[in-house]
Protein backbone atom coordinates (compact mmCIF):
# COMPACT_ATOMS: atom_id res chain seq x y z
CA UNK A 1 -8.52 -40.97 25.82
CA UNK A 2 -8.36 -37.33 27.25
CA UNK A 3 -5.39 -35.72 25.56
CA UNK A 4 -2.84 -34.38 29.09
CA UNK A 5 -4.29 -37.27 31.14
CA UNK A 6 -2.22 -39.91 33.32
CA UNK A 7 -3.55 -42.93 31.18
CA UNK A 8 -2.55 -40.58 27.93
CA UNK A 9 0.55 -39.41 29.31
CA UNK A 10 1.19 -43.56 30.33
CA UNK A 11 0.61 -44.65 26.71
CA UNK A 12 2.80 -41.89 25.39
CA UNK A 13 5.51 -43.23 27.75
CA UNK A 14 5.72 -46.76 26.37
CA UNK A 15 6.96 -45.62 23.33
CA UNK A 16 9.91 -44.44 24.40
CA UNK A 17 10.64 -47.46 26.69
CA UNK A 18 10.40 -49.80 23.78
CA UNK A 19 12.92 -47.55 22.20
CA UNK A 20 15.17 -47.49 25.00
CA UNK A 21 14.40 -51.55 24.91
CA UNK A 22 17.04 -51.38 21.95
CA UNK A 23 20.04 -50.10 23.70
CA UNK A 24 20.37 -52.76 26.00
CA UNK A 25 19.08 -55.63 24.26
CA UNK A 26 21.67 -56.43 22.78
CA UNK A 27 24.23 -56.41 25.81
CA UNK A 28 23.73 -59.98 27.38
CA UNK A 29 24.29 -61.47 24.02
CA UNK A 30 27.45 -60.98 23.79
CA UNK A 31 29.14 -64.29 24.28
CA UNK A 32 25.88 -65.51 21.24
CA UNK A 33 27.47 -62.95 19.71
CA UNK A 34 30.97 -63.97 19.80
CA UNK A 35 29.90 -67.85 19.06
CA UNK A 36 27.21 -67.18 16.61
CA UNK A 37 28.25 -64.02 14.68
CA UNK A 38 31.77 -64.12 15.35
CA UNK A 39 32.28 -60.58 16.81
CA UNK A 40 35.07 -59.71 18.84
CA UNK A 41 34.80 -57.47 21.74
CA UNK A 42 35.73 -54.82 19.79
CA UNK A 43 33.29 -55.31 17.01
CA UNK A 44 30.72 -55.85 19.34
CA UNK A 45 30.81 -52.50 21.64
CA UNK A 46 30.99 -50.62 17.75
CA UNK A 47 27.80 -53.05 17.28
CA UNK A 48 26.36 -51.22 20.34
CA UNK A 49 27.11 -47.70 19.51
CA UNK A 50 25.55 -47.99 16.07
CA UNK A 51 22.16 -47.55 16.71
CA UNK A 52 23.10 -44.25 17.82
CA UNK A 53 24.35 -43.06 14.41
CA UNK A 54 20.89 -42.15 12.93
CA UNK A 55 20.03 -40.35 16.44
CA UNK A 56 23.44 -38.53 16.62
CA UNK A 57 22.89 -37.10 13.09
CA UNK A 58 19.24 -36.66 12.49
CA UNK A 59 17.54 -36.03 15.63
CA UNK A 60 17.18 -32.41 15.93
CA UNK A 61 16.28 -31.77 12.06
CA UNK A 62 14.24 -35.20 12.64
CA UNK A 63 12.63 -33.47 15.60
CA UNK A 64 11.83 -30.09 13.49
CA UNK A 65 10.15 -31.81 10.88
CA UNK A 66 7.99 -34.00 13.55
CA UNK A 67 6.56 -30.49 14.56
CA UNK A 68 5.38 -30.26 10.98
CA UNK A 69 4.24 -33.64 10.40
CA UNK A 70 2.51 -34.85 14.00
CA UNK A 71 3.76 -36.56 17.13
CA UNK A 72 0.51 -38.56 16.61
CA UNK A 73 1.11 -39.74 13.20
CA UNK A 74 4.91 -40.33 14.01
CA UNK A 75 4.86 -42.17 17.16
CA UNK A 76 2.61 -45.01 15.36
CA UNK A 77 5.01 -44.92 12.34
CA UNK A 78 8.02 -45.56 14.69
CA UNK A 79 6.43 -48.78 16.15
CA UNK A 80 5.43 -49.95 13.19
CA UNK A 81 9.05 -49.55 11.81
CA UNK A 82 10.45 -50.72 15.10
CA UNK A 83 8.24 -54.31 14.38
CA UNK A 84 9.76 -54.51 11.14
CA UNK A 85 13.52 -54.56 12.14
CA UNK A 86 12.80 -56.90 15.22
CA UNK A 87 11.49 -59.62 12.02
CA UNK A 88 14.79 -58.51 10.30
CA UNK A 89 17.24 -59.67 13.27
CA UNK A 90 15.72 -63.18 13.28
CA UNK A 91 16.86 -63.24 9.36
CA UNK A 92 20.46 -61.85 9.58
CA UNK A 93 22.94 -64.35 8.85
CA UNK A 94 26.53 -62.20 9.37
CA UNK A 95 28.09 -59.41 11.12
CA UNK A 96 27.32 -57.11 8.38
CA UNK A 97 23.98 -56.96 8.38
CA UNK A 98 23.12 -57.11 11.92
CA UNK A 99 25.65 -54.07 11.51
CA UNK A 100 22.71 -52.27 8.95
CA UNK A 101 20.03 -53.45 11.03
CA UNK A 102 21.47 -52.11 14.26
CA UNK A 103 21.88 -49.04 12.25
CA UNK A 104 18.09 -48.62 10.63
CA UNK A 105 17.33 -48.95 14.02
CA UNK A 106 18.27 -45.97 15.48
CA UNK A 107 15.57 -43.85 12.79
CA UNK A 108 13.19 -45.64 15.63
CA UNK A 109 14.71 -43.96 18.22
CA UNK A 110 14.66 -40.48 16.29
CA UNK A 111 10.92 -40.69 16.04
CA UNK A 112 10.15 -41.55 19.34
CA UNK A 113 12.99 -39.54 21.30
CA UNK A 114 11.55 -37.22 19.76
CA UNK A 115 7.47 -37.12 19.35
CA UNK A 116 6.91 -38.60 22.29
CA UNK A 117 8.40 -35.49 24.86
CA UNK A 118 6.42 -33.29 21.99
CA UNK A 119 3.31 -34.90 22.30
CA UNK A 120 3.34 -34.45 26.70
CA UNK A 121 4.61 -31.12 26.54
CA UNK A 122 2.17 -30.18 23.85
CA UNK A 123 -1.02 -32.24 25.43
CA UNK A 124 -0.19 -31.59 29.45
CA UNK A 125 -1.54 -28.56 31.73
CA UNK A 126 0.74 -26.42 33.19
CA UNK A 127 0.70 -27.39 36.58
CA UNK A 128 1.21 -31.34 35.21
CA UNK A 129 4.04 -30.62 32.92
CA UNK A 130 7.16 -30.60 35.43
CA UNK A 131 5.88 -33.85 37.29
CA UNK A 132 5.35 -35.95 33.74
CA UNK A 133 8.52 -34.88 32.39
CA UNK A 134 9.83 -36.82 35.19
CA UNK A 135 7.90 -39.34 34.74
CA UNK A 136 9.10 -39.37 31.23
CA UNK A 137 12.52 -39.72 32.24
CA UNK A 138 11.98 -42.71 33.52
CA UNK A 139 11.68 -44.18 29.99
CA UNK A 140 15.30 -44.90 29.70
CA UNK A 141 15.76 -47.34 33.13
CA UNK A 142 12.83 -48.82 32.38
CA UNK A 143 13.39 -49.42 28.71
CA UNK A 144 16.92 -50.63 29.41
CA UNK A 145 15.58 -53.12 31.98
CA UNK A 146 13.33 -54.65 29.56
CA UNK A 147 16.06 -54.99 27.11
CA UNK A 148 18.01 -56.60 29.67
CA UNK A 149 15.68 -58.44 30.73
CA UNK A 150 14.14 -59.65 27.46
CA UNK A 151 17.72 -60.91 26.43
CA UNK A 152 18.87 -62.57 29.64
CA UNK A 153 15.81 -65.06 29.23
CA UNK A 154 17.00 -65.95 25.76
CA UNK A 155 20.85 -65.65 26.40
CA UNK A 156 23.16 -68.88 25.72
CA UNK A 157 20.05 -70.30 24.77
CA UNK A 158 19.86 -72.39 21.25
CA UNK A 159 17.15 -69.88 19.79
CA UNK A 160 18.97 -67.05 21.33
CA UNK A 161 17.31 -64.10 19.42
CA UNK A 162 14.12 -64.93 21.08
CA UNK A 163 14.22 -61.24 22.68
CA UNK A 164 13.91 -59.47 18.90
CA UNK A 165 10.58 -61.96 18.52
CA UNK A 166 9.28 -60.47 21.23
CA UNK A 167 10.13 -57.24 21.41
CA UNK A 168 8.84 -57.07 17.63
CA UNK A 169 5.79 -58.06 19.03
CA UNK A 170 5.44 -55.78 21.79
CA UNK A 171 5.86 -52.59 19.01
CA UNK A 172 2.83 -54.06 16.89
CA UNK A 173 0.69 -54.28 20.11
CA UNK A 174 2.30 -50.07 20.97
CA UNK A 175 1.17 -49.18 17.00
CA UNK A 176 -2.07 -50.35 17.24
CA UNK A 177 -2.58 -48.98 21.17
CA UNK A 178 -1.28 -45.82 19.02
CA UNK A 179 -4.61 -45.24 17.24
CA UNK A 180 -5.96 -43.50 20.85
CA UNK A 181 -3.04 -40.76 20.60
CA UNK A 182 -3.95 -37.43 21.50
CA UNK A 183 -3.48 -34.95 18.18
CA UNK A 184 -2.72 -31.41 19.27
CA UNK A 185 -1.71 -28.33 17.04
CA UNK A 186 1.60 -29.49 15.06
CA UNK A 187 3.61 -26.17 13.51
CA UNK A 188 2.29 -24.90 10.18
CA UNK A 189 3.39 -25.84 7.21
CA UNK A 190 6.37 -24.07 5.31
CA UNK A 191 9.48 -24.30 2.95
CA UNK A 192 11.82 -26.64 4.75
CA UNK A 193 14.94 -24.50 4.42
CA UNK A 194 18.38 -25.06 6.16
CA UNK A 195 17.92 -22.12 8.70
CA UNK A 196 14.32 -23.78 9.60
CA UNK A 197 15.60 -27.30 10.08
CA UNK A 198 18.64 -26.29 12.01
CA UNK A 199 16.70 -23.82 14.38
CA UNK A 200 16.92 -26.03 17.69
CA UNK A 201 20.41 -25.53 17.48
CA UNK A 202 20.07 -21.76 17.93
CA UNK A 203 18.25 -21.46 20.81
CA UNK A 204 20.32 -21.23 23.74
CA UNK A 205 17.92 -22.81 26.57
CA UNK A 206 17.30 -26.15 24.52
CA UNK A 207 21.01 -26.76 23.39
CA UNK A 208 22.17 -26.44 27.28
CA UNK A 209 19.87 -29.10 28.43
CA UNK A 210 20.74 -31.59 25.57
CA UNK A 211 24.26 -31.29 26.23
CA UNK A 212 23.29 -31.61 30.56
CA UNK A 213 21.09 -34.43 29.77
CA UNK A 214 24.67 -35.93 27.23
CA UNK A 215 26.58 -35.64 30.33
CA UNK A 216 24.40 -37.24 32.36
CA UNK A 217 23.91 -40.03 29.51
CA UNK A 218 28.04 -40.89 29.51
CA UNK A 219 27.39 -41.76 33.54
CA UNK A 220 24.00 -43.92 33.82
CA UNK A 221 24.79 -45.85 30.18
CA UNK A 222 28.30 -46.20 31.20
CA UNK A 223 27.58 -47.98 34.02
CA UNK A 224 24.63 -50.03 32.37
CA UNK A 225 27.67 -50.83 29.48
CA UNK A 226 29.80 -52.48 32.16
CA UNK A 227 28.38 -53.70 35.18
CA UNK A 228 27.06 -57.06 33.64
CA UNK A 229 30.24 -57.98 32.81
CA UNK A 230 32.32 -56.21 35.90
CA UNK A 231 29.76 -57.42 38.02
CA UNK A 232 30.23 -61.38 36.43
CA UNK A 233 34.36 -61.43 36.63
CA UNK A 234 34.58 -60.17 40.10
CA UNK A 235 31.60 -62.64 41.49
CA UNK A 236 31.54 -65.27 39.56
CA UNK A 237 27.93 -65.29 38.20
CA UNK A 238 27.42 -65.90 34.43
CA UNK A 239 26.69 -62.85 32.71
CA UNK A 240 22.89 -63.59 32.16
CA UNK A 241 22.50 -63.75 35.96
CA UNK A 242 24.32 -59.75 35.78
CA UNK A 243 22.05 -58.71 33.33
CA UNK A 244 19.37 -59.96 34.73
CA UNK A 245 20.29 -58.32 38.67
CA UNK A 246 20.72 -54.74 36.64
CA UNK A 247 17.84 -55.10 34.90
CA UNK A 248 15.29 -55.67 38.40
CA UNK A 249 17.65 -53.04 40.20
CA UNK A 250 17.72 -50.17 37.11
CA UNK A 251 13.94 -50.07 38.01
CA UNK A 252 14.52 -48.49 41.33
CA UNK A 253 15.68 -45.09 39.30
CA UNK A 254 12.04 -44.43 38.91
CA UNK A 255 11.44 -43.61 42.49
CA UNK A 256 14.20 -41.17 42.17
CA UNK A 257 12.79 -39.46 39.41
CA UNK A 258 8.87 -39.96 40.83
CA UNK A 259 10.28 -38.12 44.03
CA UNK A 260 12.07 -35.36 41.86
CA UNK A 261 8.46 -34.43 40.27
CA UNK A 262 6.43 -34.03 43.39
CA UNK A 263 9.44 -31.87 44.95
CA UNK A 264 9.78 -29.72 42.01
CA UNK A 265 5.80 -29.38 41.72
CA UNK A 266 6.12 -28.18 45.25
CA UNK A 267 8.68 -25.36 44.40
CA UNK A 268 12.05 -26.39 45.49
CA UNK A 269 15.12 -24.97 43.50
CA UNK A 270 16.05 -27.12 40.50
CA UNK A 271 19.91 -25.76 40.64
CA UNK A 272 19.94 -26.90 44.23
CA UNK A 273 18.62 -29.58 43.72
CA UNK A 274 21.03 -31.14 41.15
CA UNK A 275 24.12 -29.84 43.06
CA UNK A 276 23.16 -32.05 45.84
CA UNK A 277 22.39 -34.88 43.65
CA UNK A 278 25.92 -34.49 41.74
CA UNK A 279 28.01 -34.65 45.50
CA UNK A 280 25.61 -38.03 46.45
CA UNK A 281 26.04 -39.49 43.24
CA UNK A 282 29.57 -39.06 42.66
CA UNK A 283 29.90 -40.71 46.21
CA UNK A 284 27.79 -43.67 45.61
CA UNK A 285 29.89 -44.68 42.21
CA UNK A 286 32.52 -44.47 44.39
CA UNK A 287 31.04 -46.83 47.04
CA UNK A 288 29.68 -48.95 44.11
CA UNK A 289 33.22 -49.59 42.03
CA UNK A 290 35.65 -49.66 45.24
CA UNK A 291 37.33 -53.17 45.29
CA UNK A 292 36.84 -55.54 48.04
CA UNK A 293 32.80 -54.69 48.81
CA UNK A 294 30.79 -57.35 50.18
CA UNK A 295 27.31 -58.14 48.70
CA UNK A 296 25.11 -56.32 51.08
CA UNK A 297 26.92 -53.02 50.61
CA UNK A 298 27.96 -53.59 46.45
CA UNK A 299 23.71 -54.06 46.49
CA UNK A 300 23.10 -51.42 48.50
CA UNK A 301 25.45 -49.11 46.24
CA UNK A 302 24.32 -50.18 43.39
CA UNK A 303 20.70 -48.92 44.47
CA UNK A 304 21.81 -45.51 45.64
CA UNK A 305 23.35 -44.86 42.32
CA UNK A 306 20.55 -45.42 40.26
CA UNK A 307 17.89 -43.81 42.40
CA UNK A 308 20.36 -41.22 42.46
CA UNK A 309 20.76 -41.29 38.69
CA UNK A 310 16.58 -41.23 38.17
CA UNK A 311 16.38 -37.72 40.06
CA UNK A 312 19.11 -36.07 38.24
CA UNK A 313 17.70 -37.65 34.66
CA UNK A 314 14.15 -36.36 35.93
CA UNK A 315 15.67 -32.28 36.91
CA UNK A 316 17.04 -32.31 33.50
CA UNK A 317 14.12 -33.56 31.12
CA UNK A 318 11.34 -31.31 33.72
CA UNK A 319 13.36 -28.35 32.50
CA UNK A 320 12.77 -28.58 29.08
CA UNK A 321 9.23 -27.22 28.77
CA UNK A 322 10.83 -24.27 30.74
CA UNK A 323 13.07 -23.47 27.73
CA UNK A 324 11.31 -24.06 24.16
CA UNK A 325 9.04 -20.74 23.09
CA UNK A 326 5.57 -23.02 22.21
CA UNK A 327 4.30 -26.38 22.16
CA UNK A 328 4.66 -26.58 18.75
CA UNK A 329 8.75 -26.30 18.87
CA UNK A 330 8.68 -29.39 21.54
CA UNK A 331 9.71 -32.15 18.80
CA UNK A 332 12.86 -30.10 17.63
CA UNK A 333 13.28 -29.69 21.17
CA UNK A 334 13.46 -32.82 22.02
CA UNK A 335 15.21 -34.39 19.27
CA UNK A 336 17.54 -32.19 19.74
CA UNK A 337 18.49 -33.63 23.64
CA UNK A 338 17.90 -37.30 21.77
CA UNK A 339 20.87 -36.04 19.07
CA UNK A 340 22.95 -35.36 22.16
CA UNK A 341 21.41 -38.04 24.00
CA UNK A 342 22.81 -40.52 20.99
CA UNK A 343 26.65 -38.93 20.45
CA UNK A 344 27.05 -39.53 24.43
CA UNK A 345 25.99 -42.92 23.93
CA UNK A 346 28.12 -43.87 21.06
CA UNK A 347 31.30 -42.62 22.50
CA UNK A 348 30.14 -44.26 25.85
CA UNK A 349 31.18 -48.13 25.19
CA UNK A 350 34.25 -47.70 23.13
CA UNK A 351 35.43 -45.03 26.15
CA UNK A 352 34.28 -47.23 29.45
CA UNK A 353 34.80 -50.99 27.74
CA UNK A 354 38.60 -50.59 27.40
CA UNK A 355 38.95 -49.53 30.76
CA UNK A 356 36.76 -52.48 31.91
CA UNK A 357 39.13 -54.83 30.15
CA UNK A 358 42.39 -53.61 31.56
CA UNK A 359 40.90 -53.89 35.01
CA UNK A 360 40.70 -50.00 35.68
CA UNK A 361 37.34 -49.55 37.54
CA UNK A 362 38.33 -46.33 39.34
CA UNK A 363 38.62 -44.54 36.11
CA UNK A 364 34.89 -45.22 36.19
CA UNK A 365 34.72 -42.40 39.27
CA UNK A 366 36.67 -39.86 37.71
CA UNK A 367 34.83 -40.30 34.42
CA UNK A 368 31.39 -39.44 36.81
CA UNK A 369 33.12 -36.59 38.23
CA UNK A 370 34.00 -35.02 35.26
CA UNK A 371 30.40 -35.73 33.87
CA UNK A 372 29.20 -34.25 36.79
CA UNK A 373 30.99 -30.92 36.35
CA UNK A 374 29.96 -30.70 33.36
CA UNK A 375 26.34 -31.26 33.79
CA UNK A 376 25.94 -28.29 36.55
CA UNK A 377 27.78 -25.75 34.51
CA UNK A 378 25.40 -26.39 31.77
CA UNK A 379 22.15 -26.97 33.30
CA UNK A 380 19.89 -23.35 32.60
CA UNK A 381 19.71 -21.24 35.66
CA UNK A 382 15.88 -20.06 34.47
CA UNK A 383 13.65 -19.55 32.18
CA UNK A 384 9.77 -19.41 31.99
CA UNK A 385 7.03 -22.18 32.13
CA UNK A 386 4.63 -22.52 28.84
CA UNK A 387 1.45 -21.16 29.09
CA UNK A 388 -0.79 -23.47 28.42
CA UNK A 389 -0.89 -26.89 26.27
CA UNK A 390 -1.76 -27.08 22.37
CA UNK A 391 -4.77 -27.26 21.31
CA UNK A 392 -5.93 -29.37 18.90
CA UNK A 393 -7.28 -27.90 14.97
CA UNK A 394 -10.62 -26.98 14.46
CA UNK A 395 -12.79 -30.11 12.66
């Protein structure tokens, strides 16, 4: 496989929607949950949030070390792990340890949040970087409609943790599809010490897009976190059928972030680009959460946020090979926007669920808003493209 091609860039990809296949796999199980396990609402959006924990705390360092040890050689690890704790859901037996597992699962996420950015940015010409960043971004609606989906077919269902059988299955087909990786250049070898580990964290242009792309992360899994069960209570559908409706309509984010690539490729302003996208999408959560909305429109809402929601994802993650020094810096990078990536999304359920459960869906719009500020005061205003992709070490 030719190392910065579309079928390499495409296998690359998968990895990180099979990660992003854990967030929301566990979301239409709640009521399973609830009988089964015996978690409360409460225990079950902290049940949610702590796959984030390894993410939120090791990412970046995770990232810096990645650059030393190989996307390549990482990337397979992390689907091989991610197989491993699939087989260990279908043994829990308590809250407690589906508590540990949920937790051991988020070192999954670390490697591939991480490695697989690395590897495109590190692999991918010049002139190919911006548009498969975006398409990279895309790895988070699609992965969190395959979780959906995966666990609204096995949902209220006797055997209802079908969706860890298969997606355990799906990570042992990724690791062994992981053998035709692309290895660049990783960063040379040296003494691992504190100032080297935490060096993502100094670098001005990287920490500004984690903490856009964080902002960004509170909105789109916010919404992800509630609409199943908003969407259920004010129509009357069983929660499964909710999941299941998200899940077919997150997909539409890609053309968003598809149509984001081929307009920055041709130029156009990203700045500009995401202050338009911040009015339209503040609008369209607006339109999608206001009370008394027939189908048709709720639908058509619904769509406009998320395509919405792909294009400003895609500006974000297209910036970052503008803003590491060398290919070889991409992991720590990377895991670096994953880190912030992960805090947003453990503060996001216990922050939008409460206000789901005292009925208070236009807080939802003023949490976007806020977001939204946020994001465009932090997105970098420049910075310069890399010169040219890694190249791999002499036989």
């Amino acid at each position: 496989m030719k190392p910065g091609s579309w079928p390499s860039i495409g296998l690359i990809y998968l990895f990180g929607v099979l990660g992003s296949a854990s967030l929301s796999k566990i979301i239409p199980l709640q009521q399973d949950y609830a009988l089964h396990v015996g978690a409360t609402a409460t225990q079950f959006a902290l049940l949610i949030s702590l796959l984030t924990i390894p993410p939120a705390i090791f990412a970046a360092v995770g990232g810096t070390l990645i650059d030393r040890v190989g996307a390549h050689r990482t990337l397979i690890t992390a689907a091989l792990a991610g197989a491993a704790i699939n087989g260990a859901y279908l043994l829990a037996d308590g809250l407690a340890a589906f508590r540990v597992i949920r937790v051991l699962e988020g070192f999954v996420l670390v490697g591939a949040y991480s490695a697989a950015p690395a590897l495109i940015i590190a692999t991918a010409a010049p002139a190919r970087r911006a548009p498969a960043m975006a398409f990279w971004s895309t790895y988070t609606p699609v992965g969190v409609s395959l979780g959906l989906l995966l666990s609204s077919l096995f949902a209220g269902e006797a055997f209802w943790r079908g969706s860890y059988l298969v997606h355990g299955a799906l990570f042992l087909v990724l690791a062994v599809a992981g053998l035709w990786l692309p290895r660049p250049a990783r960063a040379p070898a040296a003494r691992a010490s504190a100032r080297s580990l935490l060096a993502a964290y100094t670098e001005p242009g990287p920490l500004r897009v984690a903490l856009t792309f964080a902002a960004l992360v509170i909105m789109g899994f916010g919404v992800n976190t509630v609409f199943p069960s908003w969407y259920s209570q004010t129509r009357g559908v069983s929660l499964a059928q909710a999941s299941g409706l998200l899940a077919g309509a997150n997909l539409t984010m890609i053309l968003g972030s598809l149509a984001v690539g081929a307009l920055l490729a041709r130029g156009i302003a990203p700045l500009r680009l995401f202050a338009g996208l911040a009015v339209l999408s503040t609008g369209a959560a607006g339109l999608l959460f206001s009370p008394g909305r027939d189908q048709p429109a709720l639908f058509a809402a619904l769509l406009l946020w998320l395509v919405l929601s792909g294009a400003s994802m895609a500006v974000v993650t297209a910036a970052l090979p503008r803003v590491v020094a060398s290919p070889m810096q991409a992991a720590g990078a990377a895991g670096l926007l994953s880190q912030m990536a992960a805090l947003a999304t453990f503060v996001t359920p216990p922050l939008w669920l409460p206000m789901l459960a005292r009925g208070q869906s236009g807080a939802f719009v003023v949490i976007v808003a806020l977001a939204w500020l946020a994001a465009l005061l932090l997105l970098p205003r420049g910075g310069a493209p890399l010169a040219r992709p890694a190249t791999p070490p002499p036989p």
